[in-house]
PDB file of N, CA and C in Angstrom:
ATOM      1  N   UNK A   1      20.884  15.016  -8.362  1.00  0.00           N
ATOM      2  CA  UNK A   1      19.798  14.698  -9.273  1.00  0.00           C
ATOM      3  C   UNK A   1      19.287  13.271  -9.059  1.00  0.00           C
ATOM      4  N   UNK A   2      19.952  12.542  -8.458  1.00  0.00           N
ATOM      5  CA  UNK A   2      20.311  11.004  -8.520  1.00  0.00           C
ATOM      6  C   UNK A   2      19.026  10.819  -7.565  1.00  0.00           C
ATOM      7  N   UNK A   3      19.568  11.731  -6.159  1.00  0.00           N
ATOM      8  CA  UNK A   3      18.670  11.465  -4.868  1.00  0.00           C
ATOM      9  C   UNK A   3      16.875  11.809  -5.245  1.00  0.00           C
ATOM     10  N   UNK A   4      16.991  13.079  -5.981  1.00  0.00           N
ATOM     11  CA  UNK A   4      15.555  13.762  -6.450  1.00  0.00           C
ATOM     12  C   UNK A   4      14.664  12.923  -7.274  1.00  0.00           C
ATOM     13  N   UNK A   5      15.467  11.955  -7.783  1.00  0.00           N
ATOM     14  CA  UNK A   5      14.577  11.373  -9.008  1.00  0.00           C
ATOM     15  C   UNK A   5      14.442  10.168  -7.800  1.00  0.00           C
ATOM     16  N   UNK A   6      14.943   9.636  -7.425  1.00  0.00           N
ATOM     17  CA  UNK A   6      14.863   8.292  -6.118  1.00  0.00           C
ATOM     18  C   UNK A   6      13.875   9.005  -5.174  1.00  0.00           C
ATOM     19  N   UNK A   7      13.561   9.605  -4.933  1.00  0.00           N
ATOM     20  CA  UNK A   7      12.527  10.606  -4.244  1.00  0.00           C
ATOM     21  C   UNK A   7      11.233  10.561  -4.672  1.00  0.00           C
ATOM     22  N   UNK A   8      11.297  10.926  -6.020  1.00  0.00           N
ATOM     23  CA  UNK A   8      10.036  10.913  -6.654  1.00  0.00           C
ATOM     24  C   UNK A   8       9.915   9.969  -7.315  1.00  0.00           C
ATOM     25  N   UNK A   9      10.470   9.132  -7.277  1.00  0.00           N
ATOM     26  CA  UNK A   9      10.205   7.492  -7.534  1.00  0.00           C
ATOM     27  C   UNK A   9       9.372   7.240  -6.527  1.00  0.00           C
ATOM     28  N   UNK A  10      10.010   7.006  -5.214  1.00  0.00           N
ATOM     29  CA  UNK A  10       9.350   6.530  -4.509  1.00  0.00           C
ATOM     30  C   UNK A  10       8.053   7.117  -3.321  1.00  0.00           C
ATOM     31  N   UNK A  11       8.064   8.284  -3.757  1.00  0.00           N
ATOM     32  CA  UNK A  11       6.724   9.625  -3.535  1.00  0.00           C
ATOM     33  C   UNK A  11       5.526   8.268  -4.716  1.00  0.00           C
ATOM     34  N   UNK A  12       6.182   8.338  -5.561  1.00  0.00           N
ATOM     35  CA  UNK A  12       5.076   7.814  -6.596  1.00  0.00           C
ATOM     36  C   UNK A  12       4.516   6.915  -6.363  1.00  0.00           C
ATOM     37  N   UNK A  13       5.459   5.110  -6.102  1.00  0.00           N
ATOM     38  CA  UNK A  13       4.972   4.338  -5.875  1.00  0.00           C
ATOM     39  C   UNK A  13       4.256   4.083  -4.548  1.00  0.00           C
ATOM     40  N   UNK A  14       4.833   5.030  -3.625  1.00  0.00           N
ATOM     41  CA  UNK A  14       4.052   4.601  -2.093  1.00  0.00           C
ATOM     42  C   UNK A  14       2.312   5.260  -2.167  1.00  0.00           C
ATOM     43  N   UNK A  15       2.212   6.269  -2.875  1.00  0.00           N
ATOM     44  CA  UNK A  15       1.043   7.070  -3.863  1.00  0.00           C
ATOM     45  C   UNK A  15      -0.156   5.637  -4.366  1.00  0.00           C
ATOM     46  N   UNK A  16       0.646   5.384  -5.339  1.00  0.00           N
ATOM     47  CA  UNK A  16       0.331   4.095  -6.161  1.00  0.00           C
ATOM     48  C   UNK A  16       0.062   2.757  -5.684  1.00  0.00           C
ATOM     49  N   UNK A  17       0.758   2.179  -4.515  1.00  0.00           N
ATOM     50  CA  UNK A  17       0.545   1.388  -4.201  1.00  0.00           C
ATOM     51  C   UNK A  17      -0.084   1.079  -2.545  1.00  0.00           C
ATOM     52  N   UNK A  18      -0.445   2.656  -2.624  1.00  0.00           N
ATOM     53  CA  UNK A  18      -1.188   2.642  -1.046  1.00  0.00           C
ATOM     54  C   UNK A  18      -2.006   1.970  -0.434  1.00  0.00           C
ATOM     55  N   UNK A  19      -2.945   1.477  -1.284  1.00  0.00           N
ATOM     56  CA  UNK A  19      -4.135   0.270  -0.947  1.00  0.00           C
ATOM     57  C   UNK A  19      -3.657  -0.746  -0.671  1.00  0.00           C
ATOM     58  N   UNK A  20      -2.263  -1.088  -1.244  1.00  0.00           N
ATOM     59  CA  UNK A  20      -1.673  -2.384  -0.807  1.00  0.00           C
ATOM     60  C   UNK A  20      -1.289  -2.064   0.383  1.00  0.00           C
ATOM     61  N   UNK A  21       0.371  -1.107   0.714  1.00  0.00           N
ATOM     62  CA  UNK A  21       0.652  -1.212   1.937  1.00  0.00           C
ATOM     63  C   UNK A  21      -0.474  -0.851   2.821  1.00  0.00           C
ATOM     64  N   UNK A  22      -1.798  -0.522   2.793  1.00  0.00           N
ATOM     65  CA  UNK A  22      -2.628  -0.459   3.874  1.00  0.00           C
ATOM     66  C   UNK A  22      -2.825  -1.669   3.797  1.00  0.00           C
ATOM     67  N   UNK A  23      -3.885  -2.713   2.998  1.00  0.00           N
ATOM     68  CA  UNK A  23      -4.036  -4.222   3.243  1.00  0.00           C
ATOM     69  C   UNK A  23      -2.568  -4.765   4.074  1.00  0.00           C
ATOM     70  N   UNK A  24      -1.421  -4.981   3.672  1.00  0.00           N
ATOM     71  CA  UNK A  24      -0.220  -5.641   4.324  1.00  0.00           C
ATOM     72  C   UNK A  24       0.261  -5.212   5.964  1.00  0.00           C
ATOM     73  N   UNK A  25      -0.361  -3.710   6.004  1.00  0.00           N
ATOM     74  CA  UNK A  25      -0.094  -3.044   7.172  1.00  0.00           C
ATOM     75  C   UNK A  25      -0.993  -3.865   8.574  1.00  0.00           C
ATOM     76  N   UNK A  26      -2.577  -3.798   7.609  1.00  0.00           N
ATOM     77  CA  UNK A  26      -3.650  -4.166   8.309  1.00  0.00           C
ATOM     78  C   UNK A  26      -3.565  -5.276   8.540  1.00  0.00           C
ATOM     79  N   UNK A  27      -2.760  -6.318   8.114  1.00  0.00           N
ATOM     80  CA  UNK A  27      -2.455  -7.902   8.230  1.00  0.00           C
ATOM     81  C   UNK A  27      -2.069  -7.827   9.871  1.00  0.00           C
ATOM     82  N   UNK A  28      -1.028  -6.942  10.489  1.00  0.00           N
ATOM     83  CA  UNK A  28      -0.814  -6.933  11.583  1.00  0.00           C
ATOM     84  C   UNK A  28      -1.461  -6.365  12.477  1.00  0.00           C
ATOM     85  N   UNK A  29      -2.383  -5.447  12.613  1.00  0.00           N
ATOM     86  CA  UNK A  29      -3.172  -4.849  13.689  1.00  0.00           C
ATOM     87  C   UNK A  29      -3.833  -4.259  13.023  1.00  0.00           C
ATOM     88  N   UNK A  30      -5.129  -3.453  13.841  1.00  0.00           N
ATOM     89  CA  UNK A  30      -6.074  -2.584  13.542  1.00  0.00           C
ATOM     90  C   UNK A  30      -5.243  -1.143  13.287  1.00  0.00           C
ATOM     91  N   UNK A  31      -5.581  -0.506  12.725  1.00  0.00           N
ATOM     92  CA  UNK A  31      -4.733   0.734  12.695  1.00  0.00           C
ATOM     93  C   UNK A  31      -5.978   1.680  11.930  1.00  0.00           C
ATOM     94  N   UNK A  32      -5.284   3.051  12.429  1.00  0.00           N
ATOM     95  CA  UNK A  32      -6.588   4.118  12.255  1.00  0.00           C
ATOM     96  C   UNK A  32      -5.908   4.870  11.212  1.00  0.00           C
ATOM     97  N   UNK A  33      -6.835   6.279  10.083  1.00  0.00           N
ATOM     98  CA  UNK A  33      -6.134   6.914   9.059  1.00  0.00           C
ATOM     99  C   UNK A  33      -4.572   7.709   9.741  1.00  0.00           C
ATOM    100  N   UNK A  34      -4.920   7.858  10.906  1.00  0.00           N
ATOM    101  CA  UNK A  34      -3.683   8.594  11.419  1.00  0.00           C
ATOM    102  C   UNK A  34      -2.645   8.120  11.394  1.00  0.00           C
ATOM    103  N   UNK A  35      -3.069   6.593  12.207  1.00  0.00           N
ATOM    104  CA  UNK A  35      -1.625   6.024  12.467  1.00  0.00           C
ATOM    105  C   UNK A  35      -0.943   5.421  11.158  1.00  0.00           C
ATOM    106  N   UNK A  36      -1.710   5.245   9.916  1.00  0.00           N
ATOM    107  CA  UNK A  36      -1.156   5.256   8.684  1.00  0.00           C
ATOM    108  C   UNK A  36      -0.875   6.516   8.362  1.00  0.00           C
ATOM    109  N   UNK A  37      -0.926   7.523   8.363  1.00  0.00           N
ATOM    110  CA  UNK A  37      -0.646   8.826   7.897  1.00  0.00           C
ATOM    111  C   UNK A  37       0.932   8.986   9.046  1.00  0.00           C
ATOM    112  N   UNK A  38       0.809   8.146   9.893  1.00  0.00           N
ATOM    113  CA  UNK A  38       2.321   8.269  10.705  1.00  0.00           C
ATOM    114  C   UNK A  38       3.677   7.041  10.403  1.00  0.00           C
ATOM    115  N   UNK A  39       2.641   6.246  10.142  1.00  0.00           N
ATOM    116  CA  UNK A  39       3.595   5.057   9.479  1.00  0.00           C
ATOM    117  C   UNK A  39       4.028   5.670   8.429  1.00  0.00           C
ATOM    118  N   UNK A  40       3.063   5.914   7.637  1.00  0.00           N
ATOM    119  CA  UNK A  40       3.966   6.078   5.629  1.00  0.00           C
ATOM    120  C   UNK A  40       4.861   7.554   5.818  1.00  0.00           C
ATOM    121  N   UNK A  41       4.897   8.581   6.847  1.00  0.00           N
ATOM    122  CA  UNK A  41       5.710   8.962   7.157  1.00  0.00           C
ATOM    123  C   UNK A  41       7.059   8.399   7.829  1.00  0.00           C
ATOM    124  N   UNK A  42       6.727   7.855   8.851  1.00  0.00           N
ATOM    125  CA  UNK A  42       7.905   6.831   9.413  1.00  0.00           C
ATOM    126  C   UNK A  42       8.557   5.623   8.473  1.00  0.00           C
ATOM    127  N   UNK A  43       8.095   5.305   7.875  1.00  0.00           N
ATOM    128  CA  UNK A  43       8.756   4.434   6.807  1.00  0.00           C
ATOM    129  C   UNK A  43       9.151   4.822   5.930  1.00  0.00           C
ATOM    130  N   UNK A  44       8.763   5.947   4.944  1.00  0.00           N
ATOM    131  CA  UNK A  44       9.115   6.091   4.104  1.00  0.00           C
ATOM    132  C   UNK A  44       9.438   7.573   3.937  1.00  0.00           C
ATOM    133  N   UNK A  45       9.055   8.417   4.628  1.00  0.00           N
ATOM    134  CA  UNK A  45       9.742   9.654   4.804  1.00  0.00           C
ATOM    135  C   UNK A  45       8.836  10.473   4.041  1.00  0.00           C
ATOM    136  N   UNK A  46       7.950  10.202   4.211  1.00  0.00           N
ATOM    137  CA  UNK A  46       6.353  10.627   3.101  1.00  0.00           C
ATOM    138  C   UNK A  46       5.392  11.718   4.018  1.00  0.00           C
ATOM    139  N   UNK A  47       4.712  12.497   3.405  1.00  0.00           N
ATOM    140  CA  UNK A  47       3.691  13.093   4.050  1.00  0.00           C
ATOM    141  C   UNK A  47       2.600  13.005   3.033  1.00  0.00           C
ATOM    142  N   UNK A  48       1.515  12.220   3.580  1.00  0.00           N
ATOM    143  CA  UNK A  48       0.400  12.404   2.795  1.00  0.00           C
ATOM    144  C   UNK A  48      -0.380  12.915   3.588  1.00  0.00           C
ATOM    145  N   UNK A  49      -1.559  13.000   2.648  1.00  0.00           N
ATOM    146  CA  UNK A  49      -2.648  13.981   3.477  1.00  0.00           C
ATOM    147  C   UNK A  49      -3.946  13.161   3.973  1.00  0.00           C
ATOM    148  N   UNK A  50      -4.423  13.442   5.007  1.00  0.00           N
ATOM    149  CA  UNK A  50      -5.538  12.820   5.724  1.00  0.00           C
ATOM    150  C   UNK A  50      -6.653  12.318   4.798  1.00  0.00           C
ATOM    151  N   UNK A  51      -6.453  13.724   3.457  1.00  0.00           N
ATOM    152  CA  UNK A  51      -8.054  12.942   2.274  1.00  0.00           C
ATOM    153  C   UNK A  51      -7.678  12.123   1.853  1.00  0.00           C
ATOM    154  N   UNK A  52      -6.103  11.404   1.910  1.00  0.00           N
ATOM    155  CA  UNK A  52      -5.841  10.626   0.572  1.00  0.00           C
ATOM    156  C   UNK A  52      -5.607   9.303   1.319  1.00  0.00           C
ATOM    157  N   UNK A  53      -5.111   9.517   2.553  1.00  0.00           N
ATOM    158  CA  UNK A  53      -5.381   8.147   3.400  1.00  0.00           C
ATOM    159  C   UNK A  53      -6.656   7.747   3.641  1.00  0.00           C
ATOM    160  N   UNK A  54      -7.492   8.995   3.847  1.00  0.00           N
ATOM    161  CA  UNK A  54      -8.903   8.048   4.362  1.00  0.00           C
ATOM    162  C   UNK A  54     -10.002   8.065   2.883  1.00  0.00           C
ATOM    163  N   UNK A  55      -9.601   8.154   1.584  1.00  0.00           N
ATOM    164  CA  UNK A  55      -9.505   7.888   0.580  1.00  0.00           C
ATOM    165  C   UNK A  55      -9.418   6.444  -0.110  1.00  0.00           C
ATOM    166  N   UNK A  56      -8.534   5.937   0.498  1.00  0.00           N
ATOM    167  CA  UNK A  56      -8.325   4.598   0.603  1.00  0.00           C
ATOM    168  C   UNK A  56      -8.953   3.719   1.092  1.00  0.00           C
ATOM    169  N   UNK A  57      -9.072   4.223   2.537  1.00  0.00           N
ATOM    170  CA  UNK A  57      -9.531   3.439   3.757  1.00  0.00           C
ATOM    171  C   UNK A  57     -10.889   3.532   3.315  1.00  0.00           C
ATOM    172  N   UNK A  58     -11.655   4.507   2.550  1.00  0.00           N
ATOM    173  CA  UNK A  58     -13.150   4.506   2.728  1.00  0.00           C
ATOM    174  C   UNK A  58     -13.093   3.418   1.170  1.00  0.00           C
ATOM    175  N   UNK A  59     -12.532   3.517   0.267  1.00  0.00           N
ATOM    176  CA  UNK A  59     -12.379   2.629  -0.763  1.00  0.00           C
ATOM    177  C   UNK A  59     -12.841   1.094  -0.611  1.00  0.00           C
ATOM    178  N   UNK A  60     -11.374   0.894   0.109  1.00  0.00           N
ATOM    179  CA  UNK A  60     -11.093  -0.724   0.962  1.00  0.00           C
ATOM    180  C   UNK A  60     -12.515  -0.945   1.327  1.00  0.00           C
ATOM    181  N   UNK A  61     -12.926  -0.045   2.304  1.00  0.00           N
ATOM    182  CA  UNK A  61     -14.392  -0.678   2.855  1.00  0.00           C
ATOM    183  C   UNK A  61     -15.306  -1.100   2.091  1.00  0.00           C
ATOM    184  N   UNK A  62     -15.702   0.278   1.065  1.00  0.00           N
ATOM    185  CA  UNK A  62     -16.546   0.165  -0.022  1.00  0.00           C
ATOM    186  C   UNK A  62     -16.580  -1.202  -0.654  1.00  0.00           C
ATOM    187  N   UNK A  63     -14.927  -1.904  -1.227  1.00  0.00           N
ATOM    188  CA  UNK A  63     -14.760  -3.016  -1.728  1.00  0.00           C
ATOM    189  C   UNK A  63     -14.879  -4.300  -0.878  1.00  0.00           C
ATOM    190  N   UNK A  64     -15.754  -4.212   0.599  1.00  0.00           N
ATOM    191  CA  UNK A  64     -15.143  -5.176   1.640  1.00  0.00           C
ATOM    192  C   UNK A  64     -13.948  -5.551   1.725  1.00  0.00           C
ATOM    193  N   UNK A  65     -12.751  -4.929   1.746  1.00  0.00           N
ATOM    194  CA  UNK A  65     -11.387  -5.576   2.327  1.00  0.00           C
ATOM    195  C   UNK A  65     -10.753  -4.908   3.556  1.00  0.00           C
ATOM    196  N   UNK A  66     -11.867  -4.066   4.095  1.00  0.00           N
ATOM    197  CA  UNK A  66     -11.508  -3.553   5.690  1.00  0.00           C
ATOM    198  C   UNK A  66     -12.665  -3.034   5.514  1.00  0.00           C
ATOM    199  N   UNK A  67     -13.159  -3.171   7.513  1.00  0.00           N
ATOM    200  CA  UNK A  67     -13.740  -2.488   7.371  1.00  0.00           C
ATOM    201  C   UNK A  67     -13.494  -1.644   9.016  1.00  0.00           C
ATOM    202  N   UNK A  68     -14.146  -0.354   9.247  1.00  0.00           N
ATOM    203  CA  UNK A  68     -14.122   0.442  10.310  1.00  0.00           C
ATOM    204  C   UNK A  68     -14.906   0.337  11.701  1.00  0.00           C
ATOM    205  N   UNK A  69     -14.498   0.802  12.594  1.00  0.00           N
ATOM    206  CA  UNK A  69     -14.936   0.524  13.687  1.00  0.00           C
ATOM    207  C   UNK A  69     -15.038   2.033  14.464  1.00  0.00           C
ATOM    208  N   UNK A  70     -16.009   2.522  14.789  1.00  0.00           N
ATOM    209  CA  UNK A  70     -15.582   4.190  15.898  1.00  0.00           C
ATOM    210  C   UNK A  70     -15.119   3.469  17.497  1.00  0.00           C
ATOM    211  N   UNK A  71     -13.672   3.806  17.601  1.00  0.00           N
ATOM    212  CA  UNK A  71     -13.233   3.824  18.929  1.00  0.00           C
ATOM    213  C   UNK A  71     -13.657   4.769  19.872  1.00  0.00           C
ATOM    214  N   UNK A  72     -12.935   4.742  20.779  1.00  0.00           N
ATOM    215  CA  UNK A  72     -13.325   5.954  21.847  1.00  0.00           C
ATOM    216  C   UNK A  72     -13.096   7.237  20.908  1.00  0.00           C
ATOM    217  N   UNK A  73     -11.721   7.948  20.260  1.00  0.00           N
ATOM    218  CA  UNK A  73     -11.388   8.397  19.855  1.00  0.00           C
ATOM    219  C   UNK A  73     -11.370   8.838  18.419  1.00  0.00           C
ATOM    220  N   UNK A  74     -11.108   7.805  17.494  1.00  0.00           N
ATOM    221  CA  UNK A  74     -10.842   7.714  16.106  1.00  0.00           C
ATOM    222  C   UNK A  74     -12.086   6.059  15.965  1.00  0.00           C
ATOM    223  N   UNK A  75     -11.778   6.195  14.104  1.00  0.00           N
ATOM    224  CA  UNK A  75     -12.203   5.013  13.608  1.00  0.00           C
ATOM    225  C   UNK A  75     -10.971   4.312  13.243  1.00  0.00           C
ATOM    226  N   UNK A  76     -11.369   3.172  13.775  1.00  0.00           N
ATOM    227  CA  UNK A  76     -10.326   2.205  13.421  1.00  0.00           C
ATOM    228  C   UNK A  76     -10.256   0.664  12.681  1.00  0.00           C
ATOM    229  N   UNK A  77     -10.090   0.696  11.739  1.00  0.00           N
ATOM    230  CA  UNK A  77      -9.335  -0.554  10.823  1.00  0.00           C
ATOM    231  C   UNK A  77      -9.146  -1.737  10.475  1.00  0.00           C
ATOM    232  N   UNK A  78     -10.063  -2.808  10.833  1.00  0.00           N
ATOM    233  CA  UNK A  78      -9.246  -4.282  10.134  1.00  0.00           C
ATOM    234  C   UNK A  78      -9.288  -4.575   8.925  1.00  0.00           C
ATOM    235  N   UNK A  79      -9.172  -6.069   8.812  1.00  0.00           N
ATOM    236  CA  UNK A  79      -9.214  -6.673   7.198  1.00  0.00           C
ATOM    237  C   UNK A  79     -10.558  -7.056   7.634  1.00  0.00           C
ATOM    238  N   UNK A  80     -11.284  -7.763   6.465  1.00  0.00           N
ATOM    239  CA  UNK A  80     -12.483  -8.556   6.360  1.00  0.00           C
ATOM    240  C   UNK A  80     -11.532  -9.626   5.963  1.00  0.00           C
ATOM    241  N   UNK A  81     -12.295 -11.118   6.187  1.00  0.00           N
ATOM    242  CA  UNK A  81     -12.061 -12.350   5.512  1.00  0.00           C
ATOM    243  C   UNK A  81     -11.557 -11.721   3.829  1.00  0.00           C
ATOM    244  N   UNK A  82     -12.049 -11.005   3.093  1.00  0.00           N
ATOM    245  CA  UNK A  82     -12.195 -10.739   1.816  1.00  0.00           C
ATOM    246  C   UNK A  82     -10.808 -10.417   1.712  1.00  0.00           C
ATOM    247  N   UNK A  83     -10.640  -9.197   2.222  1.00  0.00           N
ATOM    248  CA  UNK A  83      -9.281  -8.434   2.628  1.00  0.00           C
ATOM    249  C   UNK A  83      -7.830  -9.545   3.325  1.00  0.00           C
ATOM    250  N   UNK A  84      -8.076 -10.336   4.360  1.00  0.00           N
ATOM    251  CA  UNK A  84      -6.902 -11.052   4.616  1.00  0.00           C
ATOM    252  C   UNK A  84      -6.400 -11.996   3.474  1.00  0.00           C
ATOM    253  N   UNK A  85      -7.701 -12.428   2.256  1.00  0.00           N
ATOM    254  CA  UNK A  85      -7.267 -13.396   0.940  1.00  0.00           C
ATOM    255  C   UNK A  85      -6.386 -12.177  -0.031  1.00  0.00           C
ATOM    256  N   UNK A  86      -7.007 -11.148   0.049  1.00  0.00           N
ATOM    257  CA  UNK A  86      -6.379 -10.223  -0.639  1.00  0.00           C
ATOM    258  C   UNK A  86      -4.854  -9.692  -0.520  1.00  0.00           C
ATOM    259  N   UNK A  87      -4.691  -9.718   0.570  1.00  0.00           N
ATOM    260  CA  UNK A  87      -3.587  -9.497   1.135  1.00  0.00           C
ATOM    261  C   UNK A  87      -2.303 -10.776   1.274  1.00  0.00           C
ATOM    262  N   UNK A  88      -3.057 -11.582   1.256  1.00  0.00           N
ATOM    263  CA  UNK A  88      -2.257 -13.166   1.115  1.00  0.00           C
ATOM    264  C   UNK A  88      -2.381 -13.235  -0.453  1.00  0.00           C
ATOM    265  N   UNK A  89      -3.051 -12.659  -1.030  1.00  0.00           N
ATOM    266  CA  UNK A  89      -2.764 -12.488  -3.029  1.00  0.00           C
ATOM    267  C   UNK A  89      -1.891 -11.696  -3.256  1.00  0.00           C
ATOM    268  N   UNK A  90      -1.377 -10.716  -2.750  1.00  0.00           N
ATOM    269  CA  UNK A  90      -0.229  -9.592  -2.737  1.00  0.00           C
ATOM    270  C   UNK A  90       0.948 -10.301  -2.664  1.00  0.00           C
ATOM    271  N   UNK A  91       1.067 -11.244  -1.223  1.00  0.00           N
ATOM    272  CA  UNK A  91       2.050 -11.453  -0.641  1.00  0.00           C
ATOM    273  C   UNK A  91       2.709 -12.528  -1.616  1.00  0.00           C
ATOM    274  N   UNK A  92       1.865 -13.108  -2.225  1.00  0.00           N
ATOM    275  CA  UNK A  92       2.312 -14.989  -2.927  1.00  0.00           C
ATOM    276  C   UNK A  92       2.726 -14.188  -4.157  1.00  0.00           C
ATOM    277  N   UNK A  93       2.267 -13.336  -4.661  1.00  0.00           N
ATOM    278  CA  UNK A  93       2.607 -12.632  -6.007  1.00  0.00           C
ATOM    279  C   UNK A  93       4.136 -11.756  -6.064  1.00  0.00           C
ATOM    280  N   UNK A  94       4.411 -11.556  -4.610  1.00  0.00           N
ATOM    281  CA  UNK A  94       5.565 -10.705  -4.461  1.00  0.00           C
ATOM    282  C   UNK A  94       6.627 -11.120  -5.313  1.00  0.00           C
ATOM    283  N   UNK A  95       7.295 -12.125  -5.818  1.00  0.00           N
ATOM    284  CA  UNK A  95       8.403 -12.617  -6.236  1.00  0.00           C
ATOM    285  C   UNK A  95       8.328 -12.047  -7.957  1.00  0.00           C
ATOM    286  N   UNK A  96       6.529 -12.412  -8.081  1.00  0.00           N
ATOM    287  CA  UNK A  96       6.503 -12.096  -9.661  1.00  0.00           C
ATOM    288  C   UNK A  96       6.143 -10.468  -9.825  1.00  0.00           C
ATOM    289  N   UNK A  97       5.617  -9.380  -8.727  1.00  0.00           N
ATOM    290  CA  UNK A  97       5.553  -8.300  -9.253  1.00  0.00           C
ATOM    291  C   UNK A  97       6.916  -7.569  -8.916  1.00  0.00           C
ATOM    292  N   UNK A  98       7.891  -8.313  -8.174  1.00  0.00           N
ATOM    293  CA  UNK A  98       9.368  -7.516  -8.243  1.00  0.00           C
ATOM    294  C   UNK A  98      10.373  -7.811  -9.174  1.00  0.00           C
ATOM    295  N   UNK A  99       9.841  -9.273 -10.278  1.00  0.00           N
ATOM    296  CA  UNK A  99      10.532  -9.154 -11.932  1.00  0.00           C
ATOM    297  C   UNK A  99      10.231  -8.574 -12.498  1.00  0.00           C
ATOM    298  N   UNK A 100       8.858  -7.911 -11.837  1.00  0.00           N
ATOM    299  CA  UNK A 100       8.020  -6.710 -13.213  1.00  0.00           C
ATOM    300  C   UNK A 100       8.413  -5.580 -13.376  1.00  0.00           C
ATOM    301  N   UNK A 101       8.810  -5.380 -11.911  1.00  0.00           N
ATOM    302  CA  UNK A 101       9.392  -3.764 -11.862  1.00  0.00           C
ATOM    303  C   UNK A 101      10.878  -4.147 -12.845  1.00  0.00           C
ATOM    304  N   UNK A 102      11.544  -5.041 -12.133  1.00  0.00           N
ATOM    305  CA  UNK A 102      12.806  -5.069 -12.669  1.00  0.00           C
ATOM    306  C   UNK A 102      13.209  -4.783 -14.069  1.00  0.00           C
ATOM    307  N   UNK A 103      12.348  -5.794 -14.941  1.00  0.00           N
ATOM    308  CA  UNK A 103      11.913  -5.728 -16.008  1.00  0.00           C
ATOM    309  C   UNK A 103      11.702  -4.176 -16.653  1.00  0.00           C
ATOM    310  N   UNK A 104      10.813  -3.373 -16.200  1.00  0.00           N
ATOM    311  CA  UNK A 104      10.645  -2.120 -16.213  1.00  0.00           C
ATOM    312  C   UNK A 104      11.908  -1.319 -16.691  1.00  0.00           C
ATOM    313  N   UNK A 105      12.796  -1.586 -15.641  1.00  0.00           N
ATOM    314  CA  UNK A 105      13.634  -0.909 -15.584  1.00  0.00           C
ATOM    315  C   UNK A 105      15.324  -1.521 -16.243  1.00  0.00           C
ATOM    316  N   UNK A 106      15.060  -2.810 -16.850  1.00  0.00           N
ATOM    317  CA  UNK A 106      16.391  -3.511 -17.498  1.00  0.00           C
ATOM    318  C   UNK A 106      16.262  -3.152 -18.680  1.00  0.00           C
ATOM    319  N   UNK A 107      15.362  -2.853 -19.735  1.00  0.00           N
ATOM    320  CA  UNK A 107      15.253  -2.684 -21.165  1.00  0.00           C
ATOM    321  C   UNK A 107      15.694  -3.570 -21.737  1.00  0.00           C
ATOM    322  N   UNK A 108      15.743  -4.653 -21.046  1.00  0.00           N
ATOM    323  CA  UNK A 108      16.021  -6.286 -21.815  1.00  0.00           C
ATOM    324  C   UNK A 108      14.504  -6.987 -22.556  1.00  0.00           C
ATOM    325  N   UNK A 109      14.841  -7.597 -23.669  1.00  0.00           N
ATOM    326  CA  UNK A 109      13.467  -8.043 -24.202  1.00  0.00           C
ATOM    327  C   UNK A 109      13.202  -8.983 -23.224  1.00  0.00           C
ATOM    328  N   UNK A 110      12.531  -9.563 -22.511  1.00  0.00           N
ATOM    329  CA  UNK A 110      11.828 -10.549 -22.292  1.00  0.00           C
ATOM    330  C   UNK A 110      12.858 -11.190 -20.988  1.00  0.00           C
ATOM    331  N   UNK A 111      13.229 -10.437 -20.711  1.00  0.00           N
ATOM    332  CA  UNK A 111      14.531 -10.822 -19.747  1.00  0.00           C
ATOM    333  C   UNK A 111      13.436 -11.956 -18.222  1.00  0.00           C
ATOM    334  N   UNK A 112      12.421 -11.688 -18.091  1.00  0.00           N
ATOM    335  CA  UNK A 112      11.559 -12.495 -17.273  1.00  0.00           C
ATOM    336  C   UNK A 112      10.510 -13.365 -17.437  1.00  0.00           C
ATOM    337  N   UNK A 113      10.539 -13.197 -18.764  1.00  0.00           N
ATOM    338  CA  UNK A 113       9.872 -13.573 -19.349  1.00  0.00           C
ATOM    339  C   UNK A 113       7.745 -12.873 -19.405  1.00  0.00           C
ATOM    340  N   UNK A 114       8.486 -11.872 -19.330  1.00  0.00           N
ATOM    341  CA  UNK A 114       7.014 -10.827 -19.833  1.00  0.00           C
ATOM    342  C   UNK A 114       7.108 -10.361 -21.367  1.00  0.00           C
ATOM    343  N   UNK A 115       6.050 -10.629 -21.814  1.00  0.00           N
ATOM    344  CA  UNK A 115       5.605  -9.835 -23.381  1.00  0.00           C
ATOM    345  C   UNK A 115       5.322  -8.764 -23.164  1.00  0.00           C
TER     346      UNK A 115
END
């Protein structure tokens, strides 16, 4: 039961927080909906579906924080200036959105000091 619920924990948050790991992904190379649809499998043992990656990806653009390119093959992926600040806002915040989760999950009042 232990493993199933750790499962769908983390089915959820990789769901949830997909726009991020695409910005953090995209920090390192161009990458296309596929090869994210092969990463968040390879990392995390996930199968999502092609609408929900390029869901994102058409999002991101919409918001300028990537935008697309047609390769020979596929379209492919960077950040915009907009997108690499965005992604460097993720990264500086990391320390304070992993007391949040924690928090979440201690049922301590104020144990981090969140209201």
């Amino acid at each position: 039961m232990e493993s199933e619920t750790f499962q769908t924990m983390q089915r959820r948050a990789v769901l949830d927080f997909l726009d991020v790991i695409i910005l953090l992904e995209l920090r390192k190379r161009p990458l296309s909906g596929y090869d994210f649809i092969h990463l968040i499998h390879k990392k995390f043992d996930i199968l999502v579906s092609t609408g929900t990656v390029y869901s994102y990806l058409y999002a991101l653009e919409r918001n300028g924080l990537a935008k697309g390119e047609h390769s020979s093959k596929s379209r492919t992926y960077t950040l915009t200036e907009f997108g690499k600040e965005a992604a460097k806002d993720y990264l500086n915040a990391k320390d304070k959105i992993s007391r949040f989760i924690l928090y979440i999950f201690s049922g301590e009042e104020n144990l981090f000091g969140f209201k």
